[in-house]
C-alpha atoms as a PDB file:
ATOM      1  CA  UNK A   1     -17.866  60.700 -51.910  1.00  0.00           C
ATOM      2  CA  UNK A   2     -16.684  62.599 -48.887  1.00  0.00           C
ATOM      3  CA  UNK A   3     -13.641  64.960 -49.995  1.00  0.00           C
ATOM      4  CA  UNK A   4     -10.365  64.835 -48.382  1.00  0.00           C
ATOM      5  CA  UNK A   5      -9.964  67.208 -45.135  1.00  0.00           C
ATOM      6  CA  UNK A   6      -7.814  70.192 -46.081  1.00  0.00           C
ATOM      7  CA  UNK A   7      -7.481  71.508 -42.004  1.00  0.00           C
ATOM      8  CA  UNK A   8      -7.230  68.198 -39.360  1.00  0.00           C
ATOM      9  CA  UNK A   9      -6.355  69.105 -35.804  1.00  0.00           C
ATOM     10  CA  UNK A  10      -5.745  65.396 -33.991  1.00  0.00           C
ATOM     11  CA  UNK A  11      -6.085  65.337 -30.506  1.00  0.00           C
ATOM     12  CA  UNK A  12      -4.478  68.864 -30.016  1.00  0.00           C
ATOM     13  CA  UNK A  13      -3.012  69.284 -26.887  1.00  0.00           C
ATOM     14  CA  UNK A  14      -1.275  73.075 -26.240  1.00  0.00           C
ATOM     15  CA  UNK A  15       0.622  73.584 -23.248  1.00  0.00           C
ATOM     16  CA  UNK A  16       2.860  77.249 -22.739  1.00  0.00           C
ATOM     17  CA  UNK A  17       5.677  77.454 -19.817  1.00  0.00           C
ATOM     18  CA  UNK A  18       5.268  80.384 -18.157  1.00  0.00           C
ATOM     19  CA  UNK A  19       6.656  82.077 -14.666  1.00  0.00           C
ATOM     20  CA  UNK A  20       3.375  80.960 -13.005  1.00  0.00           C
ATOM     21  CA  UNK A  21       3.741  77.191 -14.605  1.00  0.00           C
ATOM     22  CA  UNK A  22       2.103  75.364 -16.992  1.00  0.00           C
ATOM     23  CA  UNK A  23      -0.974  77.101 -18.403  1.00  0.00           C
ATOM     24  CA  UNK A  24      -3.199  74.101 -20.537  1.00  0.00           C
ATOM     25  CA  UNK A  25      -4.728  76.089 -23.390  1.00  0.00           C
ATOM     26  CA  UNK A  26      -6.122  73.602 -25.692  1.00  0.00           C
ATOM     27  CA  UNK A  27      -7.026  70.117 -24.322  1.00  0.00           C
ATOM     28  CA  UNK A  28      -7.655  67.238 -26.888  1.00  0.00           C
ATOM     29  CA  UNK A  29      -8.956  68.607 -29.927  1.00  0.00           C
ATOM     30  CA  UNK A  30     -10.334  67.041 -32.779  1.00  0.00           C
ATOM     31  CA  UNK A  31     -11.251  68.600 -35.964  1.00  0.00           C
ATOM     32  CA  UNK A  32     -11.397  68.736 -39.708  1.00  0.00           C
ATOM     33  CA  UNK A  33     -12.387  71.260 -42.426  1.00  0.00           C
ATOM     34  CA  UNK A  34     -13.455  70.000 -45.493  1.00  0.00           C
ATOM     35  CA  UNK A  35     -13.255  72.217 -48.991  1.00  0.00           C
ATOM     36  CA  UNK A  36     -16.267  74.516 -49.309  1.00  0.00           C
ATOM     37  CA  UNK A  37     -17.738  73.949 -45.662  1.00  0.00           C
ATOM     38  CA  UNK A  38     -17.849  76.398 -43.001  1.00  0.00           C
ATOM     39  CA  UNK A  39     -17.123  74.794 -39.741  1.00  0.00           C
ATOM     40  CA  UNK A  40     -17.370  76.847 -36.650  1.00  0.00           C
ATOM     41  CA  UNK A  41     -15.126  76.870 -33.496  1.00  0.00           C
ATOM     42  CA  UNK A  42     -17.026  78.745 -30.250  1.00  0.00           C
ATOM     43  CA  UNK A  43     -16.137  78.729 -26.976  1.00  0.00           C
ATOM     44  CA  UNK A  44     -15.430  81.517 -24.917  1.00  0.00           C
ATOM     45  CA  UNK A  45     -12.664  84.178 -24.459  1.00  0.00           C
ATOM     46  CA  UNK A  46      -9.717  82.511 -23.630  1.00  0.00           C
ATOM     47  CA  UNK A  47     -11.296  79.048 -24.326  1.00  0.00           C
ATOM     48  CA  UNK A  48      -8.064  78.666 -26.697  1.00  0.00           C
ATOM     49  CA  UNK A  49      -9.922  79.197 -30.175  1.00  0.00           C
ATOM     50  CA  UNK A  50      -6.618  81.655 -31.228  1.00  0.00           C
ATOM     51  CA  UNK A  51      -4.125  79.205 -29.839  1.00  0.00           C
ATOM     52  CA  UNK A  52      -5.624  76.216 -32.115  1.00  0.00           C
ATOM     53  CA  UNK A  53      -5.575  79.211 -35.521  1.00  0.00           C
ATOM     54  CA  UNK A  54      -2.484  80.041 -34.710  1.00  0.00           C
ATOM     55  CA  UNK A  55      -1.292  76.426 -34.619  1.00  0.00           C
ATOM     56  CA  UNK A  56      -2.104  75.276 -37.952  1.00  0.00           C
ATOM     57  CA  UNK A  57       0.107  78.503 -39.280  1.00  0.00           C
ATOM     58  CA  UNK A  58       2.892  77.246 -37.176  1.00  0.00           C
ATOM     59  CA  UNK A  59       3.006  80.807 -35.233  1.00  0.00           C
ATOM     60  CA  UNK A  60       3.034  79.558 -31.781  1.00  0.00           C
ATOM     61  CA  UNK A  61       5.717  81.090 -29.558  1.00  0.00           C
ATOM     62  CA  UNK A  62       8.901  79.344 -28.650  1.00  0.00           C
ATOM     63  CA  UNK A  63       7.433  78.397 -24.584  1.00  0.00           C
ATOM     64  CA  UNK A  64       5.049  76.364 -26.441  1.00  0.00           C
ATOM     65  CA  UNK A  65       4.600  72.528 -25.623  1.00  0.00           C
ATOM     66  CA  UNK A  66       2.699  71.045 -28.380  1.00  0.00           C
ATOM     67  CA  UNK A  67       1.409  67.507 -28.398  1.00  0.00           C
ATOM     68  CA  UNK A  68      -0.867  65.980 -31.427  1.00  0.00           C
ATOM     69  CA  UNK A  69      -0.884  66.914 -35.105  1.00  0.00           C
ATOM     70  CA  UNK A  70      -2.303  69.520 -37.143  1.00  0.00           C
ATOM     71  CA  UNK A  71      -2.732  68.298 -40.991  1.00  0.00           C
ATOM     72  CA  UNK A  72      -3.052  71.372 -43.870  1.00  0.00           C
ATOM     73  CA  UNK A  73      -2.408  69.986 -47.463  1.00  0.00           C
ATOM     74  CA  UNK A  74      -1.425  66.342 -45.995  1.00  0.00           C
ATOM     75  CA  UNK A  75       1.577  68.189 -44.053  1.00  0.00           C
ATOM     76  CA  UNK A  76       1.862  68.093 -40.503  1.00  0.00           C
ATOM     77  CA  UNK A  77       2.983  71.194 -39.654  1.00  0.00           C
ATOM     78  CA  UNK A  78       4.684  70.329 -36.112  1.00  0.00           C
ATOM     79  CA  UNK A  79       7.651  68.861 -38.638  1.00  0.00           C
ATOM     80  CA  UNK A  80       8.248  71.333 -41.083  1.00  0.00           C
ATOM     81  CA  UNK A  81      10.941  73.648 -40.942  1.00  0.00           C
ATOM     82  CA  UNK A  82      10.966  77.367 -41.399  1.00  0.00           C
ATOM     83  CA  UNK A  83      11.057  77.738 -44.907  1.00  0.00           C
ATOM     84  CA  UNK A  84       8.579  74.967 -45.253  1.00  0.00           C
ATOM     85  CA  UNK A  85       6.173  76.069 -43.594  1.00  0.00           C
ATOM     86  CA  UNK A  86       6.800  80.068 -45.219  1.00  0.00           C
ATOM     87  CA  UNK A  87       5.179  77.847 -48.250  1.00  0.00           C
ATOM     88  CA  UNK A  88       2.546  76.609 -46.478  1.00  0.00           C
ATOM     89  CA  UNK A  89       1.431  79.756 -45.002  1.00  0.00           C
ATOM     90  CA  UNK A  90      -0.640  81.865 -47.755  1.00  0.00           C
ATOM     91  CA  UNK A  91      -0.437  78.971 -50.150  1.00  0.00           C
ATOM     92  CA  UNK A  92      -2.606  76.605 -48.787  1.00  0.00           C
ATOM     93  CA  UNK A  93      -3.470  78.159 -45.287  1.00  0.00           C
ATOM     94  CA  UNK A  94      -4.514  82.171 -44.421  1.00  0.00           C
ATOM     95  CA  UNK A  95      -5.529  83.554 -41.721  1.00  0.00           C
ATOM     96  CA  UNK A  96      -8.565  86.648 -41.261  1.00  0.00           C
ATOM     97  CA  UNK A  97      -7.490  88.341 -38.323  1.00  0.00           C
ATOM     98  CA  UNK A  98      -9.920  90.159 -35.956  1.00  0.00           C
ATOM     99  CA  UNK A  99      -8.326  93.379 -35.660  1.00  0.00           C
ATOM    100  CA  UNK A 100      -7.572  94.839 -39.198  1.00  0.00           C
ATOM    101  CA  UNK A 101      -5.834  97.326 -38.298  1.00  0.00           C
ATOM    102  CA  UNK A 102      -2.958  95.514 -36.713  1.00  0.00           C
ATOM    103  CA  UNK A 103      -2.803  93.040 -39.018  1.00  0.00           C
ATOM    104  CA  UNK A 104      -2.051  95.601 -41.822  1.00  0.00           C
ATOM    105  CA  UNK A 105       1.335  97.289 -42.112  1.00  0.00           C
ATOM    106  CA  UNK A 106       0.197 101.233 -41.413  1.00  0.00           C
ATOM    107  CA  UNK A 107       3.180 102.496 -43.307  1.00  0.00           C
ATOM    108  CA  UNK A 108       2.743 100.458 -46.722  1.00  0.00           C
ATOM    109  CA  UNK A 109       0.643 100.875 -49.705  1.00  0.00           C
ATOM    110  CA  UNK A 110      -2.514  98.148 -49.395  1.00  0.00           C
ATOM    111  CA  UNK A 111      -2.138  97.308 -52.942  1.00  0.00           C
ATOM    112  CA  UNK A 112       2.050  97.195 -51.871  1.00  0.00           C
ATOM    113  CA  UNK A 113       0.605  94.584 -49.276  1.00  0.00           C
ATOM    114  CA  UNK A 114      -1.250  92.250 -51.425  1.00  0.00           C
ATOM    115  CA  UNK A 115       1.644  92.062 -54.042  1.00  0.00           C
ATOM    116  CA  UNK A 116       3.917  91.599 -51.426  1.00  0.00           C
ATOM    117  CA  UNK A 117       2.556  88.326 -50.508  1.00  0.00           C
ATOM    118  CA  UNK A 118       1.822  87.315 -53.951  1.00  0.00           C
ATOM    119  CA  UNK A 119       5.433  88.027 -55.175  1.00  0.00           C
ATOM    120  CA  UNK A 120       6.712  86.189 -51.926  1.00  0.00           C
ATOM    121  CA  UNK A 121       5.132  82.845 -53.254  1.00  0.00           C
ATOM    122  CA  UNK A 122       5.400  83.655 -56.566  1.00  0.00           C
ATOM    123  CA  UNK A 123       2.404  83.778 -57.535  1.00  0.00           C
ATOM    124  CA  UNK A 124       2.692  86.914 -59.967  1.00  0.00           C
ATOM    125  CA  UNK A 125       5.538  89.687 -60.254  1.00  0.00           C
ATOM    126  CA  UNK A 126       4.847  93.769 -61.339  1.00  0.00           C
ATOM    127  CA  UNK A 127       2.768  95.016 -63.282  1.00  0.00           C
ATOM    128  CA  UNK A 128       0.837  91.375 -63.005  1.00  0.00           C
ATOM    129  CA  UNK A 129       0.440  91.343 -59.728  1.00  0.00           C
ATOM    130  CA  UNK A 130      -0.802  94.917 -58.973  1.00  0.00           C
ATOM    131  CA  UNK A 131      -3.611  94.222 -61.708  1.00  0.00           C
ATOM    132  CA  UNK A 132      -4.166  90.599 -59.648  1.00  0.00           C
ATOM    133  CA  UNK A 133      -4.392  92.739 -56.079  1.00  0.00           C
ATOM    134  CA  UNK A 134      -7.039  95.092 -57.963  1.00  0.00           C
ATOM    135  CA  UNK A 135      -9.338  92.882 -58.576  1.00  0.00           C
ATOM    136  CA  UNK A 136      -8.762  90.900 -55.477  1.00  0.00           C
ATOM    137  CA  UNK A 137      -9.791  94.104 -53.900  1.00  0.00           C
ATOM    138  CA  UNK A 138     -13.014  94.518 -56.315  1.00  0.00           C
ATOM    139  CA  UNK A 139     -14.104  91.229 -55.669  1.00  0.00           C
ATOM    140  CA  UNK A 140     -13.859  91.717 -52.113  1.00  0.00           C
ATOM    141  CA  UNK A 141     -16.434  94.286 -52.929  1.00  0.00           C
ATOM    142  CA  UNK A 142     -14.333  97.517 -52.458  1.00  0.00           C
ATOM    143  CA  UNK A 143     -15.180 100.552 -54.808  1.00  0.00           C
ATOM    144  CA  UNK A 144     -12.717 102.410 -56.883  1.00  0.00           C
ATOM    145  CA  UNK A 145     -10.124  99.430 -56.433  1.00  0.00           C
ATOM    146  CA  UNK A 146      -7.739 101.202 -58.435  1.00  0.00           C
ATOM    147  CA  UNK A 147      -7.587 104.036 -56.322  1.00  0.00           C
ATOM    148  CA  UNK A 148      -8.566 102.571 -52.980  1.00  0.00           C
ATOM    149  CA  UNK A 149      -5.166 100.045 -53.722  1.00  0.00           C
ATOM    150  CA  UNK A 150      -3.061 103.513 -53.534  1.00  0.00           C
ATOM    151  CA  UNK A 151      -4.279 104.292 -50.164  1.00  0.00           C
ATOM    152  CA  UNK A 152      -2.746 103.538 -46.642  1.00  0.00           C
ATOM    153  CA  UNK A 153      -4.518 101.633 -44.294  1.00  0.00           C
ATOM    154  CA  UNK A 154      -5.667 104.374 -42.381  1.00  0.00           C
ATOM    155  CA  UNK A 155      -7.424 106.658 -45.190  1.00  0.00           C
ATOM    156  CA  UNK A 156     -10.007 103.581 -44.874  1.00  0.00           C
ATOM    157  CA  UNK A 157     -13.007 102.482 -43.227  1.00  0.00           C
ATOM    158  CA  UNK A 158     -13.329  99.815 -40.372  1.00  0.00           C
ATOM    159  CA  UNK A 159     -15.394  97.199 -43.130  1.00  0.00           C
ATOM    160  CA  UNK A 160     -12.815  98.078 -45.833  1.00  0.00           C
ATOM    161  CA  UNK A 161      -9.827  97.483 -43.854  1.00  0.00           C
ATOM    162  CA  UNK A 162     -11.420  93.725 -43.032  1.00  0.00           C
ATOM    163  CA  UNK A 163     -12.018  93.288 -46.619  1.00  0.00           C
ATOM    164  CA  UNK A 164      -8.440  94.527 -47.472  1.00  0.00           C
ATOM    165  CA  UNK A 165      -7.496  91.661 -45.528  1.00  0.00           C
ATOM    166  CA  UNK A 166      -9.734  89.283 -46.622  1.00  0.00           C
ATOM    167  CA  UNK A 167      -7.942  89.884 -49.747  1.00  0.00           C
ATOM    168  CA  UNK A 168      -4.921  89.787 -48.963  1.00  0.00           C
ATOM    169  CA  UNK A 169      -5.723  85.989 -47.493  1.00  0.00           C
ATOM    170  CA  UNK A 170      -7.099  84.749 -50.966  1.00  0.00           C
ATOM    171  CA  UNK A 171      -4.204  86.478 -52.832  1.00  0.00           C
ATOM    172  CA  UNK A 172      -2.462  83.051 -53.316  1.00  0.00           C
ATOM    173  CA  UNK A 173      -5.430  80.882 -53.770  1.00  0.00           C
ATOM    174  CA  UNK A 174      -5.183  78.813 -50.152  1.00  0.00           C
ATOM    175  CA  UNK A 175      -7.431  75.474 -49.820  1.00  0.00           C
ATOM    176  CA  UNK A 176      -8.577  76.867 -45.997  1.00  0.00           C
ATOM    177  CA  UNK A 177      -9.080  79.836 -44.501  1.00  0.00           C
ATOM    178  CA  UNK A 178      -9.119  80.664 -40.744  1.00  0.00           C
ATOM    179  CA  UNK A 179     -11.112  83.699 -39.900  1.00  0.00           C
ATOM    180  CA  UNK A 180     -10.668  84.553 -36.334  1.00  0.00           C
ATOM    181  CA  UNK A 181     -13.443  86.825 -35.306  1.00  0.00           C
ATOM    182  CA  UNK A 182     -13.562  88.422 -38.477  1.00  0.00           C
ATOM    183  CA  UNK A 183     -16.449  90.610 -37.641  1.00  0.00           C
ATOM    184  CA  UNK A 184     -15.570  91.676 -33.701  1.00  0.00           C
ATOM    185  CA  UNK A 185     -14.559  95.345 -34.520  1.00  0.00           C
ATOM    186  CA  UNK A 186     -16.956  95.780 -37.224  1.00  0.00           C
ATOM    187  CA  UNK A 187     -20.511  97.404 -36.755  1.00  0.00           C
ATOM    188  CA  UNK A 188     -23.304  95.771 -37.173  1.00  0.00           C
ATOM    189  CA  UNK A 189     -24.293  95.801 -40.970  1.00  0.00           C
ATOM    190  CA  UNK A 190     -20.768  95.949 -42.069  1.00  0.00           C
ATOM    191  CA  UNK A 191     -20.478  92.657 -40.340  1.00  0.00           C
ATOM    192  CA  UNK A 192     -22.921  91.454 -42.403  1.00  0.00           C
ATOM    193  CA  UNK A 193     -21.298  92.274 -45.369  1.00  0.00           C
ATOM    194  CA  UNK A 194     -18.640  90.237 -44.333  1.00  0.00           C
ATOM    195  CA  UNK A 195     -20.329  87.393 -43.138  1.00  0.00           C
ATOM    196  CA  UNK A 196     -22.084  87.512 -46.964  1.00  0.00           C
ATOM    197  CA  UNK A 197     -18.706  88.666 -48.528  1.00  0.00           C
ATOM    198  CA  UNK A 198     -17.259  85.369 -46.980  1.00  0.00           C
ATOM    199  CA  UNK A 199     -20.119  83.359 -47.733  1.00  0.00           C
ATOM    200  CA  UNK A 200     -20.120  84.087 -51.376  1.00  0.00           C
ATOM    201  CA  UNK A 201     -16.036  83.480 -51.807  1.00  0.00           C
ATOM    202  CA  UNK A 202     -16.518  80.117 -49.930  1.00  0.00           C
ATOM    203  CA  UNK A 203     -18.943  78.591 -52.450  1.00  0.00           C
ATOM    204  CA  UNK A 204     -17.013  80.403 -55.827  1.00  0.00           C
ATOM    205  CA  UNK A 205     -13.697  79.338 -54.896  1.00  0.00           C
ATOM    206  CA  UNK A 206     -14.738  75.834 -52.726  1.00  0.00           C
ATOM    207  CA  UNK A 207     -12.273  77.184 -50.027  1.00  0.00           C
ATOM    208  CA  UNK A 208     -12.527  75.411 -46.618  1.00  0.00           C
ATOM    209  CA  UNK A 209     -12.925  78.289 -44.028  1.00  0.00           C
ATOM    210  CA  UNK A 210     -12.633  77.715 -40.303  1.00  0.00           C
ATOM    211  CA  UNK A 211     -14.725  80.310 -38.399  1.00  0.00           C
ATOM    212  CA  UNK A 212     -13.732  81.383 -35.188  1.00  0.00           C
ATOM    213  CA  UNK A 213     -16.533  83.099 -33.055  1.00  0.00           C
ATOM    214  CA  UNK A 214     -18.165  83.537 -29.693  1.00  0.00           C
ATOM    215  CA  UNK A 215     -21.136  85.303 -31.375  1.00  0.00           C
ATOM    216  CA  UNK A 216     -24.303  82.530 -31.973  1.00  0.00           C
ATOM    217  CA  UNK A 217     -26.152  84.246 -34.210  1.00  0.00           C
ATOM    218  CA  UNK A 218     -22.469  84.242 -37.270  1.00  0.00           C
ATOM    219  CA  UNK A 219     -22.741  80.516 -36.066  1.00  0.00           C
ATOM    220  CA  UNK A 220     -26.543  80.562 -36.936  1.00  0.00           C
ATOM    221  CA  UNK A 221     -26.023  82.152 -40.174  1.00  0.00           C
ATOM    222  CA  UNK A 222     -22.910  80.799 -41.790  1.00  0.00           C
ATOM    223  CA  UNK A 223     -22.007  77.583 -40.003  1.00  0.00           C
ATOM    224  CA  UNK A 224     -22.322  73.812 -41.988  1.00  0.00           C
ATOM    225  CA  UNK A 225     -21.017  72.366 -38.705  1.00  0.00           C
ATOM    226  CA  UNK A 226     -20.283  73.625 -34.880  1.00  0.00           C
ATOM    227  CA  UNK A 227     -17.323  72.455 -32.856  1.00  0.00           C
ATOM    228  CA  UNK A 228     -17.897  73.929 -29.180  1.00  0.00           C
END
């Protein structure tokens, strides 16, 4: 028995309104991530990978013509509102972005991060959710945990930042995760680490995880299926 598709794009079509005209970024696509499958998504640079991502979170900017459907937990999110989709983001959908460092507030605690998100969807409050982001950072495979949570994003590494916000994605349990060039400002064998960090989550927790690469060989090595 096939499983039910926890990320469907439907004949995607992006369009953004800018001062030079219409600029087509994704034409037609059709997609769907299953639970505990890595599927994939090359092309390259500005082949609108991000612009697809960024759709099923529901982040697109305002000049944004969007056409199609995009399906996570049997919502489409094109008709949710705000505070919908606030619910949807985290819970059932996160996002890996490719550049830690901007994706992590520079000014905040990184266990202060993870429990923010955690508290936000109430997943767990306190005390109970500072113990849940330490060992969300120790099974993301980051030593001294309890330490490393009272650190600021920049008293870390490059590979530990990633991991910090690979984290921070699984801190409310989503069914899919969209890693968008997760391993593009990492060196060489801390990007394996990741890739096998990743690997290893996707078959304990059965999370769907959309990859998002231009690099063959991560396709090689982690992919179940390739959408070009």
């Amino acid at each position: 028995m096939t499983q039910e598709a926890v990320l469907q794009f439907k004949n995607l079509d992006v369009q953004f309104k800018t001062e030079f005209g219409r600029v087509h970024a994704v034409k037609g696509l059709t997609l769907d991530v299953r639970p505990g499958e890595v599927v994939a998504l090359v092309g390259e640079s500005g082949s609108g990978k991000s612009v697809t991502a960024t759709t099923a979170l529901g982040l697109l900017p305002g000049n944004a013509h969007i056409q199609g459907e995009t399906i996570v937990a049997n919502q489409s999110i094109g008709k949710l509102n705000g505070k919908q989709l606030r619910n949807v983001r985290g819970n059932h959908v996160a996002m890996v972005f490719q550049e830690p460092m901007t994706a992590l507030n520079p000014v905040i605690r990184v266990g202060e991060q993870l429990t923010e998100s955690m508290e936000v969807h109430g997943v767990a409050f306190g005390r109970e959710a500072w113990a849940r982001a330490v060992d969300l950072l120790k099974a993301v495979g980051i030593p001294n945990a309890e330490r490393r949570a009272k650190q600021f994003p920049h008293e870390l590494s490059g590979g530990m930042r990633q991991r910090v916000v690979i984290a921070m994605a699984l801190a409310c349990d989503p069914a899919v995760i969209i890693a968008d060039e997760p391993t593009t400002a990492l060196d060489v064998t801390v990007q394996a680490d990741i890739l096998d960090l990743l690997r290893s989550l996707k078959d304990k927790l059965n999370t769907g995880i959309l990859l998002i690469t231009h690099n063959m060989g991560v396709v090689a090595d982690m992919a179940d299926r390739v959408a070009v």
